[in-house]
C-alpha atoms as a PDB file:
ATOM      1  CA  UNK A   1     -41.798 -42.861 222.617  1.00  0.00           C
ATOM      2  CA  UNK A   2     -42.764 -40.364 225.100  1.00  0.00           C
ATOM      3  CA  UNK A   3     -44.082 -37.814 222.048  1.00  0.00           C
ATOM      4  CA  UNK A   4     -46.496 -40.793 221.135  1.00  0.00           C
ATOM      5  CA  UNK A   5     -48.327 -41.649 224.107  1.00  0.00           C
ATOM      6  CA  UNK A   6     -52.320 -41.534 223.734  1.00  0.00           C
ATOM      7  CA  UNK A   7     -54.965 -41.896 225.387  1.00  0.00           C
ATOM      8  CA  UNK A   8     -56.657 -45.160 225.594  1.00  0.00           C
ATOM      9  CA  UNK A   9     -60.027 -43.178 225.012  1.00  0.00           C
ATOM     10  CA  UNK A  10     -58.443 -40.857 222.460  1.00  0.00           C
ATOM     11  CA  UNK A  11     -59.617 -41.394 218.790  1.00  0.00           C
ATOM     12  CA  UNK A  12     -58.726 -39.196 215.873  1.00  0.00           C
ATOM     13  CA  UNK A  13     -60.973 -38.137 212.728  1.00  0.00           C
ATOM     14  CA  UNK A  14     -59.752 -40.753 210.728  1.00  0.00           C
ATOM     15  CA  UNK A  15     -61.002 -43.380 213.165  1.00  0.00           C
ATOM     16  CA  UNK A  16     -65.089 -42.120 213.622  1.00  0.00           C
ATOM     17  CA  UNK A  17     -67.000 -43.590 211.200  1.00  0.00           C
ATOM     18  CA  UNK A  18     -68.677 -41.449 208.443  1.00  0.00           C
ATOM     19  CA  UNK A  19     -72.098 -40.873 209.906  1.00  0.00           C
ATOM     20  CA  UNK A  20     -70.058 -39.070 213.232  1.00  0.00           C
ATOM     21  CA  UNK A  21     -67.989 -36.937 210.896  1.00  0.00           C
ATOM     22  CA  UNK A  22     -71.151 -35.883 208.227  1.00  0.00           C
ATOM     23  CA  UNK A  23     -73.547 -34.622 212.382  1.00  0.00           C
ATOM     24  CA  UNK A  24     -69.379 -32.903 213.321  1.00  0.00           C
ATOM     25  CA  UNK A  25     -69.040 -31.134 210.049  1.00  0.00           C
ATOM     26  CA  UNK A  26     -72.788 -29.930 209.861  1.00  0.00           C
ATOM     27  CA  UNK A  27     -72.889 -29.128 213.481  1.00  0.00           C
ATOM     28  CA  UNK A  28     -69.530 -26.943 212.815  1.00  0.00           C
ATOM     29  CA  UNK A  29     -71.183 -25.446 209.899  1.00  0.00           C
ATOM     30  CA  UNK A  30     -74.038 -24.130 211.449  1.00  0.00           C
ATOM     31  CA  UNK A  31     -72.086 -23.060 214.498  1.00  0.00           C
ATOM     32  CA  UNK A  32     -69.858 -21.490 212.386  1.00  0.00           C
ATOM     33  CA  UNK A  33     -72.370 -19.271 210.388  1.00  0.00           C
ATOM     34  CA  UNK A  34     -74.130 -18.702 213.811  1.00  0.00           C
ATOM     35  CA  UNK A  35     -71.165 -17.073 215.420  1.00  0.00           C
ATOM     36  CA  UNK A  36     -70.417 -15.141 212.216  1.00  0.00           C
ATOM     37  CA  UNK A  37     -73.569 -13.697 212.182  1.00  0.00           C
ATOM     38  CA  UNK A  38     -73.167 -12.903 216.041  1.00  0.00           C
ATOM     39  CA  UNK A  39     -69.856 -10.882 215.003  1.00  0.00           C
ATOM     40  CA  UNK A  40     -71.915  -8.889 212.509  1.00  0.00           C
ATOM     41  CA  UNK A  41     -75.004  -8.233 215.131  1.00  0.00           C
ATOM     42  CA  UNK A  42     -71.970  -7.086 217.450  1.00  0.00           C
ATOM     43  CA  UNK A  43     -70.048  -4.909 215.601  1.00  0.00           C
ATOM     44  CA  UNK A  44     -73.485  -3.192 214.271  1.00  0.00           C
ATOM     45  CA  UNK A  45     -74.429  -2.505 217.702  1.00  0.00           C
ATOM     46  CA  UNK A  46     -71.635  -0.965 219.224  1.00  0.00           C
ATOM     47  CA  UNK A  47     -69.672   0.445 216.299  1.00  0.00           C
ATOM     48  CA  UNK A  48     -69.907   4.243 215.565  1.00  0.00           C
ATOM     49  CA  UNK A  49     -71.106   4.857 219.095  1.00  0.00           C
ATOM     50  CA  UNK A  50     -68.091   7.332 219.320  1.00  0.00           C
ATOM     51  CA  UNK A  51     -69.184   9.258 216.281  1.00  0.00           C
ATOM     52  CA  UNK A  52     -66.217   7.564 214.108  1.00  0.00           C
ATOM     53  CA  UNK A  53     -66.413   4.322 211.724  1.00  0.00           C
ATOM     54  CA  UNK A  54     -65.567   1.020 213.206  1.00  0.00           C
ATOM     55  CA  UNK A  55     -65.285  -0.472 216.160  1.00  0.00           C
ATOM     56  CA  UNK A  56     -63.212   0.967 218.850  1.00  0.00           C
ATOM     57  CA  UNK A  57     -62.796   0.762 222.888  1.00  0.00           C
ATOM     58  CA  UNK A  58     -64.526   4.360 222.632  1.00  0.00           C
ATOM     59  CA  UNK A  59     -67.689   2.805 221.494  1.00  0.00           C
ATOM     60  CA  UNK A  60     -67.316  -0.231 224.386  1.00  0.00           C
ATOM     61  CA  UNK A  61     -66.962   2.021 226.949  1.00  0.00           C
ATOM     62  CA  UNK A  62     -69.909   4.132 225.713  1.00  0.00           C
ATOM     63  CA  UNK A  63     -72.096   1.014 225.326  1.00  0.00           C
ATOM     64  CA  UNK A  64     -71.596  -0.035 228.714  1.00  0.00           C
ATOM     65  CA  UNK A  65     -70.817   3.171 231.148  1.00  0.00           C
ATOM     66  CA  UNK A  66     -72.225   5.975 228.469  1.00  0.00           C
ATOM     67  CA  UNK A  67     -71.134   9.353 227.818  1.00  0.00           C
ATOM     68  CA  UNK A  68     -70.578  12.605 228.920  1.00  0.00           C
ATOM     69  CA  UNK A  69     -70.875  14.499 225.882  1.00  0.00           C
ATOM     70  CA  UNK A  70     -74.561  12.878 224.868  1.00  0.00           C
ATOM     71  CA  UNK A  71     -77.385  11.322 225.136  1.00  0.00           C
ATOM     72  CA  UNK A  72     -78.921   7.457 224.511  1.00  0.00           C
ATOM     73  CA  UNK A  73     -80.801   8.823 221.533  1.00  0.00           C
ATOM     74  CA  UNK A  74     -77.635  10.381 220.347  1.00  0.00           C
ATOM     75  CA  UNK A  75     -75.043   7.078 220.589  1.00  0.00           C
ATOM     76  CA  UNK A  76     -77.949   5.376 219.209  1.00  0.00           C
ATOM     77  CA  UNK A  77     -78.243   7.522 216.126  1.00  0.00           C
ATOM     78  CA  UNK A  78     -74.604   7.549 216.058  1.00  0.00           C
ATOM     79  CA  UNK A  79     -74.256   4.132 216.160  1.00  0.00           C
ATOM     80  CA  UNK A  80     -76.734   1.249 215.600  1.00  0.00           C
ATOM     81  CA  UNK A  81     -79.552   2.996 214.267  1.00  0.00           C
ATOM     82  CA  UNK A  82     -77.313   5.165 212.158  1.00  0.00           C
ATOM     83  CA  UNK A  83     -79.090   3.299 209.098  1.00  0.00           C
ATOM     84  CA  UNK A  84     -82.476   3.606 210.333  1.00  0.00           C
ATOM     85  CA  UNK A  85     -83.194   7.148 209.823  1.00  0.00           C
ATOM     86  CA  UNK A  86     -82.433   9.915 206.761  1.00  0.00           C
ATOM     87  CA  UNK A  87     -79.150  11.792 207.217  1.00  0.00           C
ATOM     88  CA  UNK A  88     -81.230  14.920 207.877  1.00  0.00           C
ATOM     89  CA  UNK A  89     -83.574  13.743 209.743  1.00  0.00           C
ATOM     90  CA  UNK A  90     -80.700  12.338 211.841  1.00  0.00           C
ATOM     91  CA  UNK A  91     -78.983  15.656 212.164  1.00  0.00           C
ATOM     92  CA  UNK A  92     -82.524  17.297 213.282  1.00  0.00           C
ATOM     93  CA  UNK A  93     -83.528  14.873 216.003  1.00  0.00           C
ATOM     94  CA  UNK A  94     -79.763  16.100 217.822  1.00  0.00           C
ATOM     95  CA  UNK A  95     -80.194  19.646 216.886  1.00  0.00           C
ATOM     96  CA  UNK A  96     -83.653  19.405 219.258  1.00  0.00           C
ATOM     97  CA  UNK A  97     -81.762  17.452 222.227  1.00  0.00           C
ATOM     98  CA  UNK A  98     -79.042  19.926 222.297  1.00  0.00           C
ATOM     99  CA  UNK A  99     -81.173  22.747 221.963  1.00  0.00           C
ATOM    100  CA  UNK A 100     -82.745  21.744 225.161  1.00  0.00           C
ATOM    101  CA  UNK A 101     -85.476  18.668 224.055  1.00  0.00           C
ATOM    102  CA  UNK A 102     -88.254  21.440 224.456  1.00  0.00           C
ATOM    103  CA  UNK A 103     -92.019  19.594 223.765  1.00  0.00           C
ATOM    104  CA  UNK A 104     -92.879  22.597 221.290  1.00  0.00           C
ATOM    105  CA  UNK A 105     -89.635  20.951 219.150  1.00  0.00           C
ATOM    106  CA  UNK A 106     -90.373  17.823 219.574  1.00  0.00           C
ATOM    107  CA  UNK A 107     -94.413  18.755 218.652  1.00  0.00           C
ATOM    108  CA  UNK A 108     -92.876  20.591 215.560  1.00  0.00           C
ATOM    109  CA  UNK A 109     -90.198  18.885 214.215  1.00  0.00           C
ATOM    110  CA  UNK A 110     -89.592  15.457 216.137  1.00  0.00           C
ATOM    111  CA  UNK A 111     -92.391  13.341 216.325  1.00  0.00           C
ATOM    112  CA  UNK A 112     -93.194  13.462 212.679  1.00  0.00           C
ATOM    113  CA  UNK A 113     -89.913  11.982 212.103  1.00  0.00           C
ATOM    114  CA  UNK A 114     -90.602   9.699 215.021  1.00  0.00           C
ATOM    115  CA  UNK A 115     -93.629   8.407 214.188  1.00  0.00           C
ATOM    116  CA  UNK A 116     -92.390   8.001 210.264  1.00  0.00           C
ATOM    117  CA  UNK A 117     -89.490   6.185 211.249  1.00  0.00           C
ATOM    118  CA  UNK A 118     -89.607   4.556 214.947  1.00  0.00           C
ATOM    119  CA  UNK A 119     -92.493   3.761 215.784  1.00  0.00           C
ATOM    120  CA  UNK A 120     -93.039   0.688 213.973  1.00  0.00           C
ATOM    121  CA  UNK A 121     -90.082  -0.939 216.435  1.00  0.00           C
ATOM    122  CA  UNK A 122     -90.447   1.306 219.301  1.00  0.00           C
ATOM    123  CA  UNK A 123     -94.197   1.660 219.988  1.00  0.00           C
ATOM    124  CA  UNK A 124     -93.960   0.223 223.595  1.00  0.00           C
ATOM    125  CA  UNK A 125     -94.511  -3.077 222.357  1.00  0.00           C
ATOM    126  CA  UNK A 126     -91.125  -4.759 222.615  1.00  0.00           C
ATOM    127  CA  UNK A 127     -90.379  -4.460 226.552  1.00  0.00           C
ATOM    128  CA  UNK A 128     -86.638  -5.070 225.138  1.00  0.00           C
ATOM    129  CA  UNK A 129     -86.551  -1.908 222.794  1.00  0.00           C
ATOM    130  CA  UNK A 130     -86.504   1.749 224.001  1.00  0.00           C
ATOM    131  CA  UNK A 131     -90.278   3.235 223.875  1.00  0.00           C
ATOM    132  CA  UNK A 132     -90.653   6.358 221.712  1.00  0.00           C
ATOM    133  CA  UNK A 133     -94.363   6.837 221.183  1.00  0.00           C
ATOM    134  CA  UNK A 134     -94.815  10.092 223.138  1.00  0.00           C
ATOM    135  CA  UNK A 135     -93.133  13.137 224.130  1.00  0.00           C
ATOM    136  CA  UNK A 136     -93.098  11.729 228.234  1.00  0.00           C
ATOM    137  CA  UNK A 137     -91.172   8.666 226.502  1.00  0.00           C
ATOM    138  CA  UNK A 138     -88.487  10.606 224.423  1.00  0.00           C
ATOM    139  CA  UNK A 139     -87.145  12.498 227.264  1.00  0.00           C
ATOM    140  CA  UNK A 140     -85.874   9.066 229.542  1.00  0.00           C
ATOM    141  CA  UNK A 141     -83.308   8.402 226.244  1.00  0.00           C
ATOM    142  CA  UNK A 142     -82.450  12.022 226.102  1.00  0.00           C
ATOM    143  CA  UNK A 143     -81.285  12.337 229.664  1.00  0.00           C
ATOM    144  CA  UNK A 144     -77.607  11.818 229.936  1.00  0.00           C
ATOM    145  CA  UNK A 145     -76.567   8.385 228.646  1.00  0.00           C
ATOM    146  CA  UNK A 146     -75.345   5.993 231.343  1.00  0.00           C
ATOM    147  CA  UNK A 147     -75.039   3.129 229.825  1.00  0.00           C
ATOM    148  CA  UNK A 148     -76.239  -0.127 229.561  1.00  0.00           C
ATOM    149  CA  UNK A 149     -78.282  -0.385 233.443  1.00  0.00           C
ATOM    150  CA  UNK A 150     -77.678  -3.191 235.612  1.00  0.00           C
ATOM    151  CA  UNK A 151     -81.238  -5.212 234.879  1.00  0.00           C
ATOM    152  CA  UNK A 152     -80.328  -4.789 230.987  1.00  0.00           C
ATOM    153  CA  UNK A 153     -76.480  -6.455 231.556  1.00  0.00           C
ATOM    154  CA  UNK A 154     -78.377  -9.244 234.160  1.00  0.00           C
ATOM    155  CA  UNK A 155     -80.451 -10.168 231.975  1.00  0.00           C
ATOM    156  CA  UNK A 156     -77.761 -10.168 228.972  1.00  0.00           C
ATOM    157  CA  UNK A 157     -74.903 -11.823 231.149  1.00  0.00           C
ATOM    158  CA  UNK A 158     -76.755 -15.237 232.256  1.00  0.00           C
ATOM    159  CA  UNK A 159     -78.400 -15.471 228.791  1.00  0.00           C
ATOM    160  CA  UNK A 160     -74.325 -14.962 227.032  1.00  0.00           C
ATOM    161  CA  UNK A 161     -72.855 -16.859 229.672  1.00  0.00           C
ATOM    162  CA  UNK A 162     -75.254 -20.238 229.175  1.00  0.00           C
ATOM    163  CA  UNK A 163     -75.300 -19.916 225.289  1.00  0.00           C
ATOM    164  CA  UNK A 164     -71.608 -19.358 225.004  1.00  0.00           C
ATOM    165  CA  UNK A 165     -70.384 -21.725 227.348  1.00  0.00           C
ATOM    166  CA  UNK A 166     -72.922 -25.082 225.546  1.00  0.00           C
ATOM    167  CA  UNK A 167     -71.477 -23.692 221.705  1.00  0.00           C
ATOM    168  CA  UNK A 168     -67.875 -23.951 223.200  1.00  0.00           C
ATOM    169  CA  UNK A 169     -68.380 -27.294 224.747  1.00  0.00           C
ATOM    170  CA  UNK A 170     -69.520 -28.505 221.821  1.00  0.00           C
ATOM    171  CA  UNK A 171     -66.782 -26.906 219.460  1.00  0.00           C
ATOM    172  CA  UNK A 172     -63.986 -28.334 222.254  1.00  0.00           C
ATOM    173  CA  UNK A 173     -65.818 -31.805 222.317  1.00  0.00           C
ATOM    174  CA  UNK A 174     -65.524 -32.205 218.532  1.00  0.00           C
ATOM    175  CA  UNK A 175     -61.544 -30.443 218.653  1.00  0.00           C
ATOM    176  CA  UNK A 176     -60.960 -32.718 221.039  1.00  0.00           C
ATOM    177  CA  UNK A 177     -60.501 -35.394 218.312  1.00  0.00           C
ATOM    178  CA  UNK A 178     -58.063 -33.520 216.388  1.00  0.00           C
ATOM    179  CA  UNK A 179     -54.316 -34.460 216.506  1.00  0.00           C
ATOM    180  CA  UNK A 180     -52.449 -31.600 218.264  1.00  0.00           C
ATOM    181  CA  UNK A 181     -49.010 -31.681 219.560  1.00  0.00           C
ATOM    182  CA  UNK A 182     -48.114 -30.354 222.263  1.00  0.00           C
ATOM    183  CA  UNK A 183     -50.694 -31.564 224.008  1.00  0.00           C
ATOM    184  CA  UNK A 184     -50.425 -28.605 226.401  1.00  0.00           C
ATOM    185  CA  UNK A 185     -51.508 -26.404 223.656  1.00  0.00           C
ATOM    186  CA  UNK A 186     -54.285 -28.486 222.564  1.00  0.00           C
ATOM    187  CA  UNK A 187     -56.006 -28.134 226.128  1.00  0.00           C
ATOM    188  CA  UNK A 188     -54.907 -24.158 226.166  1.00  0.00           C
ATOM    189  CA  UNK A 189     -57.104 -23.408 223.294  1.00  0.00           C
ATOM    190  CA  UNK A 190     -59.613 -25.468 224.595  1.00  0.00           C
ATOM    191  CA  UNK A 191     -59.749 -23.392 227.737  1.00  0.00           C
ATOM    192  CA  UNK A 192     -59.215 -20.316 226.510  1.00  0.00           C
ATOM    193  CA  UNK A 193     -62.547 -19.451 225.353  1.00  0.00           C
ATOM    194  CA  UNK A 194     -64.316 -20.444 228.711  1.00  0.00           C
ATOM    195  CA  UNK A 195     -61.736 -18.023 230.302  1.00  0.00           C
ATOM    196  CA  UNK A 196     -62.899 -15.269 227.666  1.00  0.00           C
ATOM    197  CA  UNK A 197     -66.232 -15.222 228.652  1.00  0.00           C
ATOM    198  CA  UNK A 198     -65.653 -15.267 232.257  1.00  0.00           C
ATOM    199  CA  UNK A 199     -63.631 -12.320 231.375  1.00  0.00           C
ATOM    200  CA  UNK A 200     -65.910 -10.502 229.182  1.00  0.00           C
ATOM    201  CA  UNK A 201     -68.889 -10.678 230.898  1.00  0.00           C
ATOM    202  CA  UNK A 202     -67.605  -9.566 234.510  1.00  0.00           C
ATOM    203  CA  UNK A 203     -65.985  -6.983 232.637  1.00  0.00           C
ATOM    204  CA  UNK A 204     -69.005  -5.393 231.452  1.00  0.00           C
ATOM    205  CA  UNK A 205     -70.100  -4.401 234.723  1.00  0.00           C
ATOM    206  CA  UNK A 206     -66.089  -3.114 235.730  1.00  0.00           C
ATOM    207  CA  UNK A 207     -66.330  -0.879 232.797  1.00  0.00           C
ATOM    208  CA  UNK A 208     -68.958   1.322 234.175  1.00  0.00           C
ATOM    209  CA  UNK A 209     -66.372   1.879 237.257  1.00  0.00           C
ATOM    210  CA  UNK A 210     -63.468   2.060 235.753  1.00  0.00           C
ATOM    211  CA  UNK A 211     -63.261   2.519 231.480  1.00  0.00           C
ATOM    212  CA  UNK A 212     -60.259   0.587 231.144  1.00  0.00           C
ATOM    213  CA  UNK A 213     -61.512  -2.989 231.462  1.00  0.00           C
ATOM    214  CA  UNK A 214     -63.280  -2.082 228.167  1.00  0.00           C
ATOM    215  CA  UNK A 215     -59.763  -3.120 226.907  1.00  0.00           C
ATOM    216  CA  UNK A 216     -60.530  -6.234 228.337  1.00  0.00           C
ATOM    217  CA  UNK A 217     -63.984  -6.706 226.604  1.00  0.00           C
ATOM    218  CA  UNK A 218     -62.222  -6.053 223.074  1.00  0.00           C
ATOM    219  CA  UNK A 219     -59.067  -8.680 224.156  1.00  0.00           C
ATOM    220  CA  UNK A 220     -61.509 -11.295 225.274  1.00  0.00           C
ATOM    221  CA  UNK A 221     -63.683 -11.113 222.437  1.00  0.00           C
ATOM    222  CA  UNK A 222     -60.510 -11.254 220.111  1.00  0.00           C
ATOM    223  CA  UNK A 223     -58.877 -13.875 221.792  1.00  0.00           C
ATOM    224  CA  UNK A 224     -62.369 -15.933 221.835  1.00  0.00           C
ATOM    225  CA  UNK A 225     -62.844 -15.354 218.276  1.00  0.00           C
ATOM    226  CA  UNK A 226     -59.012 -16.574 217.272  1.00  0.00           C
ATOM    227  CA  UNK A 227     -59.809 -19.874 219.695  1.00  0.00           C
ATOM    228  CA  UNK A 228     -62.781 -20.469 217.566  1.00  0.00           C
ATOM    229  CA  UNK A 229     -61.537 -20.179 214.568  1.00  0.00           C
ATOM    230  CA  UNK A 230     -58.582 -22.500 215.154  1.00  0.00           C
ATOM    231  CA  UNK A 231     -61.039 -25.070 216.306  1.00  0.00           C
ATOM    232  CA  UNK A 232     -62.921 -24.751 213.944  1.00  0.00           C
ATOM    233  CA  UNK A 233     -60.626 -24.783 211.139  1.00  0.00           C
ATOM    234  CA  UNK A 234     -58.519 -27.450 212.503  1.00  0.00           C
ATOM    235  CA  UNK A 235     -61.172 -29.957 213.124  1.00  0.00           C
ATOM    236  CA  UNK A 236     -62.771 -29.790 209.451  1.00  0.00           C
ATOM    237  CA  UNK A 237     -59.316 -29.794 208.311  1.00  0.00           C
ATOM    238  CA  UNK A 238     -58.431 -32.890 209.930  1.00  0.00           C
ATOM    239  CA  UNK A 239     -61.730 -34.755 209.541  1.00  0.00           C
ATOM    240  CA  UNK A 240     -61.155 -34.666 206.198  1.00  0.00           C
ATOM    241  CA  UNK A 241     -58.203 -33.842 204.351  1.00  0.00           C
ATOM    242  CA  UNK A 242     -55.473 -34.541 207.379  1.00  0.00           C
ATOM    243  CA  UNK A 243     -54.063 -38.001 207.140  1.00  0.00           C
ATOM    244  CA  UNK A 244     -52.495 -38.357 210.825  1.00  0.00           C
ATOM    245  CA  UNK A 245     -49.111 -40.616 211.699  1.00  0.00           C
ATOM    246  CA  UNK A 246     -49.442 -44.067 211.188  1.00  0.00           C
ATOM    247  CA  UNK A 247     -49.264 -44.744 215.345  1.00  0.00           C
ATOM    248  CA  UNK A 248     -51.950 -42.083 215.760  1.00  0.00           C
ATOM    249  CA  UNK A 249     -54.883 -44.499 214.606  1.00  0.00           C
ATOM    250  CA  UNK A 250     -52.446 -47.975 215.227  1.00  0.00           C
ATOM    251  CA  UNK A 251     -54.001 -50.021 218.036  1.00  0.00           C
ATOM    252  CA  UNK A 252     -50.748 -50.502 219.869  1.00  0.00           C
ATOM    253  CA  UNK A 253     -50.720 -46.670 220.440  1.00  0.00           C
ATOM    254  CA  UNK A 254     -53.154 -46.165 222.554  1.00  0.00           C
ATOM    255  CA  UNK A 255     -51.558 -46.509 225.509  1.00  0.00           C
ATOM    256  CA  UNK A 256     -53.529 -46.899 229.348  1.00  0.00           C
ATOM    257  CA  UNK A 257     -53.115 -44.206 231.558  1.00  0.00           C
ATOM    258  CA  UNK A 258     -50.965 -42.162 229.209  1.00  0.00           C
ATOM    259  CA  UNK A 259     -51.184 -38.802 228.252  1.00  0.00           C
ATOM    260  CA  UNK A 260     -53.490 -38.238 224.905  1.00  0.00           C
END
């Protein structure tokens, strides 16, 4: 009996009525394209930072506590706004920084490409997005790349750390009506992802002392993206194809002051 104790306040899938399941499966939807699309917007960001395809603790620790070999401009032309410009004119903008970023290049040679293909972004503008209109501009993200700075990773980490923490409430409020035994690991994947972002986000700020809590970043995210996909899957799963034991949605089993 003691593997069939519930809740009194538990209720499965199979017992919400319709109209609960149709706002749980539409809310999961969109959730589930939302974080999808935040994957993408990561992985564009930070991937290639290290001159080399995909995504690798290289390019993590170069987001966050920078380089030694290079520049902002550089890791960004490297990395997320590798699309953005021609190949060539790529390769010409760092054959000027490591030549020395003299104006007379950048008069010659730079700021037509600039102005062709930056400007339209990073006119000054967007307080968010580096400023590039002008020669006095260009050479504060062609100093030596440090990183991410502390007001950009404030204003990141409380903005992350809000967003993240409502979209996992909500996907652990609507897991919390699946049928999971044990019930041990039911609440451990629930948890996990709140313990992920805790991690994540103070680890940003480690990496620029000490590069290997970027492995910690890349775990975290991992291990918050596997959580969310077993929600996620689980609950549409069970709301509609999952027909649960018969004592699961029986009256008599729901027991008071029981486990779930």
């Amino acid at each position: 009996m003691n593997d069939r104790r519930l809740h009194r306040l538990y209720r499965h899938f199979q017992e919400l009525p319709l109209s609960m399941r149709t706002l749980f499966t539409g809310t999961l939807l969109v959730i589930g394209m939302g974080y999808m699309f935040g994957l993408i917007y990561v992985y564009a960001q930070d991937a290639g930072r290290d001159g080399k395809p995909g995504l690798s603790v290289d390019d993590i620790i170069i987001s966050y506590s920078g380089s030694s070999e290079g520049t902002k401009l550089e890791a960004a032309l490297q990395g997320p706004m590798s699309s953005m410009l021609p190949v060539g004119d790529a390769a010409t903008v760092v054959r000027w920084i490591r030549s020395g970023a003299d104006k007379e290049g950048y008069e010659s040679t730079v700021k037509p490409i600039v102005v062709q293909n930056c400007l339209d972004c990073h006119d000054g503008s967007n307080p968010h997005l580096s400023n590039l209109d002008g020669f006095e501009n260009v050479q504060l993200v062609v100093a030596q790349d440090t990183g991410a700075s502390l007001h950009t990773l404030v204003r990141v980490s409380h903005i992350h750390l809000f967003g993240m923490t409502f979209i996992f409430f909500i996907m652990g409020f609507i897991f919390s009506h699946a049928f999971i035994r044990p019930v041990w690991l039911k609440s451990l994947v629930v948890l996990l992802p709140f313990l992920c972002i805790a991690a994540d986000v103070s680890s940003w700020y480690f990496t620029k002392l000490y590069s290997g809590f970027a492995w910690v970043v890349m775990i975290a995210g991992g291990v918050m993206a596997m959580s969310f996909a077993f929600m996620w899957f689980t609950s549409m799963y069970q709301m509609w194809f999952y027909t649960p034991p018969k004592f699961v949605n029986a009256t008599d089993g729901h027991l008071p002051d029981t486990e779930e």
